[in-house]
Protein backbone atom coordinates (compact mmCIF):
# COMPACT_ATOMS: atom_id res chain seq x y z
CA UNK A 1 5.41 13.56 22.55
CA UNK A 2 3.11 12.14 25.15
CA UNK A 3 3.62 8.51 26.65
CA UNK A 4 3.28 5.77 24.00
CA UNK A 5 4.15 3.04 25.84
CA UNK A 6 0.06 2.07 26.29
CA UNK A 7 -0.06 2.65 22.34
CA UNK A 8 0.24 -0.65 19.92
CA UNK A 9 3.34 0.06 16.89
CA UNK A 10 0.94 0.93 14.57
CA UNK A 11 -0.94 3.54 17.00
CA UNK A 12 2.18 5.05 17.62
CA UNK A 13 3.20 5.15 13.98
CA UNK A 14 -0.35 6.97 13.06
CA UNK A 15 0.40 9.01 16.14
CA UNK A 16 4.03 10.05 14.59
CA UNK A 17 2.69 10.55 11.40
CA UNK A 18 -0.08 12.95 11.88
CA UNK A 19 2.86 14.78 13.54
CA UNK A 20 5.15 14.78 11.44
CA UNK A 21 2.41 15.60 8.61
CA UNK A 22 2.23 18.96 11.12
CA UNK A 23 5.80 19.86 10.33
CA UNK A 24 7.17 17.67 13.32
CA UNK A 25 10.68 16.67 11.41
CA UNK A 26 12.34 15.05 14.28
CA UNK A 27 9.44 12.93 14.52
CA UNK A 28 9.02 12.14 11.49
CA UNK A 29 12.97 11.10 10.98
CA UNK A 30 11.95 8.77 13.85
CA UNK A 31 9.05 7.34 12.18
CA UNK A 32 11.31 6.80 9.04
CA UNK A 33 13.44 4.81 10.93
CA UNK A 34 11.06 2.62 12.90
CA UNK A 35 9.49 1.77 9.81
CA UNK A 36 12.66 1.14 7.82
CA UNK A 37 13.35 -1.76 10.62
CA UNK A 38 9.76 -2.80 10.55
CA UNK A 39 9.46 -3.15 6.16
CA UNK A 40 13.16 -4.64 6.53
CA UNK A 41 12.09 -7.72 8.82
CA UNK A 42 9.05 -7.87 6.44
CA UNK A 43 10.70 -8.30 3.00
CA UNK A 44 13.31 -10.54 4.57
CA UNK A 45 11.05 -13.23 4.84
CA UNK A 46 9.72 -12.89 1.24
CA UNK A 47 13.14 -12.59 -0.19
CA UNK A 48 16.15 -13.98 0.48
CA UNK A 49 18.58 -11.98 -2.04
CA UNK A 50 20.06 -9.78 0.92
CA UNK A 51 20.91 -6.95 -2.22
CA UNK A 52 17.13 -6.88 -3.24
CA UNK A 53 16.23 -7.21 0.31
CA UNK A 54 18.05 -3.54 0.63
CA UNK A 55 17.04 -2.34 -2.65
CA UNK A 56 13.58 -3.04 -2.29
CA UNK A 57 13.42 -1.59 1.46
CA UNK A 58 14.45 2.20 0.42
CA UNK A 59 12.08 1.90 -2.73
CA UNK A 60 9.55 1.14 -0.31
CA UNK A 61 10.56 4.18 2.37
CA UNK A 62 10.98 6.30 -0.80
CA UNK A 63 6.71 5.42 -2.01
CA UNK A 64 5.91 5.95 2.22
CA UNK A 65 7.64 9.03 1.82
CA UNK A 66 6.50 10.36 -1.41
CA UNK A 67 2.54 9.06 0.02
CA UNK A 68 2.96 10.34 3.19
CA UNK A 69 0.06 13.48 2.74
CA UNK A 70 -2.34 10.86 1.30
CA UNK A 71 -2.46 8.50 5.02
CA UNK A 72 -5.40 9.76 6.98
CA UNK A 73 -5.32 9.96 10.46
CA UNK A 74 -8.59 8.81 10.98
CA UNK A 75 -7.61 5.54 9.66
CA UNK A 76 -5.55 2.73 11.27
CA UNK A 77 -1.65 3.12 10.07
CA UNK A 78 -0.81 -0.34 9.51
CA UNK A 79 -3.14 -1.07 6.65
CA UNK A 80 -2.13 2.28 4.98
CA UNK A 81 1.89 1.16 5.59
CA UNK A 82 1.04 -2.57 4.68
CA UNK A 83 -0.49 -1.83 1.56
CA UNK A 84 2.65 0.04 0.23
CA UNK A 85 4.64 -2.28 0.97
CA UNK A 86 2.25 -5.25 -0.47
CA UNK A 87 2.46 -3.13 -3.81
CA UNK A 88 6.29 -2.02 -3.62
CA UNK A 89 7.06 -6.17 -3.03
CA UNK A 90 4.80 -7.55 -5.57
CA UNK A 91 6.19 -5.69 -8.33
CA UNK A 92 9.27 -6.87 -7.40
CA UNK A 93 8.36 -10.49 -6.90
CA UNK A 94 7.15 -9.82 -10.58
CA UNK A 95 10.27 -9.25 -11.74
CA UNK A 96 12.29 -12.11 -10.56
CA UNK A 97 9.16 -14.18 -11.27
CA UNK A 98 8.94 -12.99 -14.91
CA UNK A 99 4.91 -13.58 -15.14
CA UNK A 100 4.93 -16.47 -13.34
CA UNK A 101 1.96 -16.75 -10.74
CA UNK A 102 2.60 -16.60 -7.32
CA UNK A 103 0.83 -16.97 -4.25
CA UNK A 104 -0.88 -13.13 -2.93
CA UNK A 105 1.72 -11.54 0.02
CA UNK A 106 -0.12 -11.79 3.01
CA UNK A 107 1.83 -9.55 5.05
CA UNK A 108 -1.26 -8.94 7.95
CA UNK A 109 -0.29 -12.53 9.26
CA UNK A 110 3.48 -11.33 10.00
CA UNK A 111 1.71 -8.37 12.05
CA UNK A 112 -0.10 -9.45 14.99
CA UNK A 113 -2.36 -6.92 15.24
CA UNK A 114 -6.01 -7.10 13.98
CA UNK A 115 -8.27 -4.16 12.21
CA UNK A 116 -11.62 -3.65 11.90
CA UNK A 117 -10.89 -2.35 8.40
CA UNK A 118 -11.92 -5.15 5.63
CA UNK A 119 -10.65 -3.65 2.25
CA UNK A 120 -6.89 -3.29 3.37
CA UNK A 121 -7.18 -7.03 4.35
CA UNK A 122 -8.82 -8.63 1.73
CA UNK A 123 -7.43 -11.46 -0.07
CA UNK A 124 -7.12 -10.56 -3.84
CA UNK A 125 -6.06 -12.68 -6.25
CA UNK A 126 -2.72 -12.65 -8.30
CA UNK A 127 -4.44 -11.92 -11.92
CA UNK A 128 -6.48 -9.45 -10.13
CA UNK A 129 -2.92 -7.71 -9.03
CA UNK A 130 -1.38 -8.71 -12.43
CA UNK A 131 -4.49 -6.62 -14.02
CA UNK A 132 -3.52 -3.76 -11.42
CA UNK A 133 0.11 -3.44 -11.79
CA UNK A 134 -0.77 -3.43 -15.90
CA UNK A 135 -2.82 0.15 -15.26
CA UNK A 136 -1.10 4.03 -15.83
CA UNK A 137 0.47 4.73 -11.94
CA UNK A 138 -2.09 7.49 -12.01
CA UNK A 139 -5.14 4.48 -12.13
CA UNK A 140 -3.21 2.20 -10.40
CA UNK A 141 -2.87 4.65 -7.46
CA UNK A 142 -6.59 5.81 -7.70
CA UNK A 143 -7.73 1.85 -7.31
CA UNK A 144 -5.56 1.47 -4.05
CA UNK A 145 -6.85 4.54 -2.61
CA UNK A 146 -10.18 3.29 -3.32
CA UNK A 147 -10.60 -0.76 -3.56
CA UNK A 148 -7.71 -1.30 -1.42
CA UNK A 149 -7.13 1.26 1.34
CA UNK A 150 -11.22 1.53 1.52
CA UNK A 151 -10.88 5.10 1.16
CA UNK A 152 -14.06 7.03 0.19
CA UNK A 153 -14.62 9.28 -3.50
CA UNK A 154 -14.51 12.29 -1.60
CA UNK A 155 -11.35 11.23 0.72
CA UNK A 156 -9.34 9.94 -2.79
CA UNK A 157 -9.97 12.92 -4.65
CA UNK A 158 -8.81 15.15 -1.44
CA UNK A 159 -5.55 12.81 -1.62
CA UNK A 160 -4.83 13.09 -5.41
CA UNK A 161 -5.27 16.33 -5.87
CA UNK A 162 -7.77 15.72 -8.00
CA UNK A 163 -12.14 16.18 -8.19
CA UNK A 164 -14.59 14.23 -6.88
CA UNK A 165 -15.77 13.63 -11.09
CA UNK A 166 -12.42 13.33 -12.70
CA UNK A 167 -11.39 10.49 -9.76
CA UNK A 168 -14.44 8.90 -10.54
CA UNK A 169 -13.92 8.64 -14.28
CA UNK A 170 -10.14 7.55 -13.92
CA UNK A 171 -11.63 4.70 -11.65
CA UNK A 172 -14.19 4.28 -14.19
CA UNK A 173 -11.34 3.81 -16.77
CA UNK A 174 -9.24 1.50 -14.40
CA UNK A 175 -11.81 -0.85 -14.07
CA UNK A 176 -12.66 -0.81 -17.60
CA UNK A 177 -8.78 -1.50 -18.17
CA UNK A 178 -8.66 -4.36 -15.56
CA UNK A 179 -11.40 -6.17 -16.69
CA UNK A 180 -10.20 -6.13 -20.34
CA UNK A 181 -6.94 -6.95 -19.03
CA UNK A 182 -8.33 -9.72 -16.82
CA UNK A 183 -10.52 -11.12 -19.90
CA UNK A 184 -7.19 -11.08 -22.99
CA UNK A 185 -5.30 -13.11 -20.05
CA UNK A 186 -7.98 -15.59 -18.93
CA UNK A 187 -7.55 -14.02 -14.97
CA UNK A 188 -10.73 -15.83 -13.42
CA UNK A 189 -12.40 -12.74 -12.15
CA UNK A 190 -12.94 -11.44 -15.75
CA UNK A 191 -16.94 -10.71 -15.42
């Protein structure tokens, strides 16, 4: 690999991973690692149960790795990472919470590092995630792609394995789904 020391964390992470989507392994072990310290020192500050803290971290590498063809390297990294992680934490705050409300993870403010992206960084609110982690993983994953990681129809469908029509009618569905969700739970966005 060339010199990365000019190259911000997440510029070098894109950098790793459009290698290691090439077949680089070494790389991509590296990446792994790198990140695993990075989510680490990010979940420690939103839990303190050192067990969970652990627990929680190799779900999270497990999702990065399992979504690792769907990050575009067109796209900033750290959005693509953060928004993983977001999901991976939330549903875990969700369980020690038990349906309580809690404030949205803001995980772009423990990251110094700004993007000209505006879906990945958009504040959404908890009934709006509530309505989202209530949807079929195969929804749930087409409304990240699409509301939350600002991808476009065609670039969703390319990353789901799936058409341009049939992505369009499960996000047709998902919404549907939220907003009924959003409406039998009183969530304030329920229009």
């Amino acid at each position: 690999m060339a010199d990365t020391k000019s190259l911000t964390r997440g510029q070098n992470w894109a950098r790793m991973m459009t290698l290691a989507q090439a077949g680089d392994a070494a790389v991509y072990e590296r990446l792994l690692r790198e990140i695993a310290s990075y989510v680490k020192s990010l979940v420690k500050r939103k839990l303190r149960d050192l067990s969970q803290v652990d627990d929680l971290c190799q779900d999270i590498l497990l999702a990065t790795h399992k979504a690792r063809h769907t990050y575009d390297s067109t796209r900033p990294f750290m959005p693509w990472l953060h928004a993983i992680v977001r999901f991976r934490l939330t549903d875990q705050l969700r369980k020690i919470y038990k349906g309580k409300r809690f404030e949205e993870l803001d995980l772009e403010s423990d990251y110094h590092e700004t993007y000209s992206e505006g879906p990945a960084k958009e504040d959404i609110d908890a009934s709006l995630l509530d309505a989202l982690h209530h949807l079929p993983e195969k929804q749930r994953h087409v409304v990240q792609l699409l509301k939350l990681e600002g991808f476009s129809v065609k670039e969703a469908a390319l990353a789901t394995g799936m058409s341009e029509s049939a992505l369009k009618v499960s996000a047709h569905r998902a919404y549907k789904a939220m907003k009924l969700w959003l409406m039998k739970t009183g969530g304030n966005d329920a229009r």
